[in-house]
C-alpha atoms as a PDB file:
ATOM      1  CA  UNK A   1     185.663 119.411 147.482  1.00  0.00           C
ATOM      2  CA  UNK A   2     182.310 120.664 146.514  1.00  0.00           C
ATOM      3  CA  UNK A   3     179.904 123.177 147.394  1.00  0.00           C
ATOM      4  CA  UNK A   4     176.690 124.058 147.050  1.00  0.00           C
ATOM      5  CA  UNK A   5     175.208 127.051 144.647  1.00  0.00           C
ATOM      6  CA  UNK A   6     172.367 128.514 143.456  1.00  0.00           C
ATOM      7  CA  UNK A   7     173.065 130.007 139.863  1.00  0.00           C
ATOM      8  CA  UNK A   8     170.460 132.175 137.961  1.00  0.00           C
ATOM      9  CA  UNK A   9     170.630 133.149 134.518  1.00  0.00           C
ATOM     10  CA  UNK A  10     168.698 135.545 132.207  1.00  0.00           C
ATOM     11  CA  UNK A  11     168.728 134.326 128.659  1.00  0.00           C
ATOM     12  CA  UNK A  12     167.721 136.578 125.929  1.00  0.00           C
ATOM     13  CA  UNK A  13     163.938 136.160 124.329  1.00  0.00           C
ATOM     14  CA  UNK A  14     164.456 137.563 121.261  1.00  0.00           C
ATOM     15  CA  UNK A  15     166.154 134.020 119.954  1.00  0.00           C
ATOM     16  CA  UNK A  16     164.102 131.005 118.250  1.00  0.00           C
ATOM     17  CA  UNK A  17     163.300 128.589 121.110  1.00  0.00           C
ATOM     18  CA  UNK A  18     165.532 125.729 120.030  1.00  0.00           C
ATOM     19  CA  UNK A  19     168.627 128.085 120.411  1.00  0.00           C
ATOM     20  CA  UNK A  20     167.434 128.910 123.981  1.00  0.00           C
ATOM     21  CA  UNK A  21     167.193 125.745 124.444  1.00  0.00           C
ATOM     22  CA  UNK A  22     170.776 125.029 123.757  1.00  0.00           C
ATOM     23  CA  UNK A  23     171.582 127.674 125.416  1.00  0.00           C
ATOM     24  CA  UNK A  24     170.181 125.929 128.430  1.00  0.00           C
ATOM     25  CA  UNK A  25     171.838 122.669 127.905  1.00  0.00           C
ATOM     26  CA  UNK A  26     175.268 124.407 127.200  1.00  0.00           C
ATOM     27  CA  UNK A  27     175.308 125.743 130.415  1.00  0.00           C
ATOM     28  CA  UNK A  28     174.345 122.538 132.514  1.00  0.00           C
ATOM     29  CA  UNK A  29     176.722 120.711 130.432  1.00  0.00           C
ATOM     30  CA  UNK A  30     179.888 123.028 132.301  1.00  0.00           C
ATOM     31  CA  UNK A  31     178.321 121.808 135.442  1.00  0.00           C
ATOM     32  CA  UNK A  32     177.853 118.303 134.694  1.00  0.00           C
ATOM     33  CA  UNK A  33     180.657 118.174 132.791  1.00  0.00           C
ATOM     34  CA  UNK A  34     182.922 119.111 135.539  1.00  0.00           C
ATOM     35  CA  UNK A  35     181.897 116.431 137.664  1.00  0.00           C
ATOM     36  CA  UNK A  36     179.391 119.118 139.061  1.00  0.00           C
ATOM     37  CA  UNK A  37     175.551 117.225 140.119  1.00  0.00           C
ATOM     38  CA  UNK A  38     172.879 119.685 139.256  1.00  0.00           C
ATOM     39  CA  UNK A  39     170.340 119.277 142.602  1.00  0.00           C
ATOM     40  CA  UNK A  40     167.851 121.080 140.818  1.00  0.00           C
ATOM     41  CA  UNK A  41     166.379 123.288 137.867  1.00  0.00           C
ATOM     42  CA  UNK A  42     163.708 126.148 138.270  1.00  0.00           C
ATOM     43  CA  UNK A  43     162.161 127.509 134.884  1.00  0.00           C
ATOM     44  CA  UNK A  44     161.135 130.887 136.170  1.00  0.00           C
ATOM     45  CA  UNK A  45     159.882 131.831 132.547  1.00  0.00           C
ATOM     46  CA  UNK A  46     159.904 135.035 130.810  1.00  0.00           C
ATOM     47  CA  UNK A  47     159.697 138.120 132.868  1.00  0.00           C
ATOM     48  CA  UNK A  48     160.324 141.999 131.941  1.00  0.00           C
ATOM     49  CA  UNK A  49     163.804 143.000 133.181  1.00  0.00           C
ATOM     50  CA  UNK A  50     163.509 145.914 135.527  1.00  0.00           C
ATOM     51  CA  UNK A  51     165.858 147.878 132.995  1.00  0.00           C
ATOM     52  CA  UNK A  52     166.710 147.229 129.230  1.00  0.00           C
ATOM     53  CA  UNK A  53     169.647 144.722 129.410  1.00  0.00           C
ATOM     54  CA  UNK A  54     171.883 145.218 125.761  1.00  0.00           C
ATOM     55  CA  UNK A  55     168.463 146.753 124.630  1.00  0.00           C
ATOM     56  CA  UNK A  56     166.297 143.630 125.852  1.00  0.00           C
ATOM     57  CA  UNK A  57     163.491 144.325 127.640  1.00  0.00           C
ATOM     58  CA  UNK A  58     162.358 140.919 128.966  1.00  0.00           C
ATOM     59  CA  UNK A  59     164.149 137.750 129.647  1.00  0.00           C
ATOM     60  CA  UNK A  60     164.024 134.036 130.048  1.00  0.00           C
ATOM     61  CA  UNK A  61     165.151 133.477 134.125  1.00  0.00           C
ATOM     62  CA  UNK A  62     166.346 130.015 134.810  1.00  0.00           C
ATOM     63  CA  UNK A  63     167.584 128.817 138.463  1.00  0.00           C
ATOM     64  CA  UNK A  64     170.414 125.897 138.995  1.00  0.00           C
ATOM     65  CA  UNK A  65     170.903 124.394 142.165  1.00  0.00           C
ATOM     66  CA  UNK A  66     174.401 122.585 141.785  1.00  0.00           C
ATOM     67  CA  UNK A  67     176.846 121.082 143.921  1.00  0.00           C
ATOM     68  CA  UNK A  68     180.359 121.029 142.068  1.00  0.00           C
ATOM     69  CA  UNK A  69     183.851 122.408 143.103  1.00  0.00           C
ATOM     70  CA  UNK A  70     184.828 125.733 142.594  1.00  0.00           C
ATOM     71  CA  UNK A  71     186.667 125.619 139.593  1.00  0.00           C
ATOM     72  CA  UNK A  72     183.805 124.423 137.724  1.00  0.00           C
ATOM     73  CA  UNK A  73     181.743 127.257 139.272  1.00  0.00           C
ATOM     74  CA  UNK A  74     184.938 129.465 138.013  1.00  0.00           C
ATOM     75  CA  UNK A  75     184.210 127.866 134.724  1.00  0.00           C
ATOM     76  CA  UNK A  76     180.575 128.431 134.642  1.00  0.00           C
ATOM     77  CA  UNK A  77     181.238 132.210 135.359  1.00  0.00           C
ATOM     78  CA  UNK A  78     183.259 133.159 132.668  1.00  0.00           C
ATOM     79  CA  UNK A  79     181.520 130.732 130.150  1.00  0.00           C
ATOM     80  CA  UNK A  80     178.484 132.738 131.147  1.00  0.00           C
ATOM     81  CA  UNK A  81     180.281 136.089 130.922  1.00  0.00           C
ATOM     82  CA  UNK A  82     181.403 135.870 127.014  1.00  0.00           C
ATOM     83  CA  UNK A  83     177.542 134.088 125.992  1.00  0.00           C
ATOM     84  CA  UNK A  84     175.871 136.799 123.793  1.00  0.00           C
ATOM     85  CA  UNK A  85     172.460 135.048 124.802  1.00  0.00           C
ATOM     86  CA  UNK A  86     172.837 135.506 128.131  1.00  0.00           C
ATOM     87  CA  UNK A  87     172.394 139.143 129.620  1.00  0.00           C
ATOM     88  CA  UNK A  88     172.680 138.583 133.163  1.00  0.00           C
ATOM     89  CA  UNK A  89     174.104 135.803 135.449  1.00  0.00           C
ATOM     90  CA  UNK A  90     174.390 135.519 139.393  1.00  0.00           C
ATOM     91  CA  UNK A  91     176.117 132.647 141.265  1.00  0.00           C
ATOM     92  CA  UNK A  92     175.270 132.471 144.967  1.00  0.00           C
ATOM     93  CA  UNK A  93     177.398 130.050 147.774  1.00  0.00           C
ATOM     94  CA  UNK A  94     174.816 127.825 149.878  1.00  0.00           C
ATOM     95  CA  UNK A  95     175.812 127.894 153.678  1.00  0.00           C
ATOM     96  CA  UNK A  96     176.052 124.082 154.646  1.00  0.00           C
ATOM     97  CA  UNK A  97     172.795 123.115 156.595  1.00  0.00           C
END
């Protein structure tokens, strides 16, 4: 069964762009991977973090809408979680229209 999510991501901007890149691509690859279908992707670009993050003071914000199961999201989580290059990472449940 799948659901729908809205995951947002802060990557690090103090990394050459390629490796954000990557960075980027790693992470939609757990989704699609999975059997996930990303819906859509937001580029928020760089933006100052309210408070130093592991001593970074801006970041790179990126928004996935997915719809995958929850396992994958489970996946995407602690992938997320052990990535040096990301500082921050939420993962929000859609209500069903």
């Amino acid at each position: 069964m799948t659901n729908n999510y809205e995951i947002m991501f802060i990557i690090k901007t103090t990394m050459e762009s390629e490796k954000v890149k990557s960075t980027i691509e790693a992470m939609k690859k757990i989704i699609t991977d999975g059997k996930g279908k990303i819906v859509e992707t937001k580029d928020m670009g760089e933006r100052k973090l309210a408070y130093p993050i592991k001593k970074e003071l801006s970041g790179y914000y990126y928004v996935l809408k997915v719809e995958a199961s929850k396992e994958v999201v489970a996946e995407f989580d602690r992938r997320a979680s052990i990535d040096e290059n990301i500082l921050r990472h939420l993962i929000i449940k859609l209500d069903e229209e």
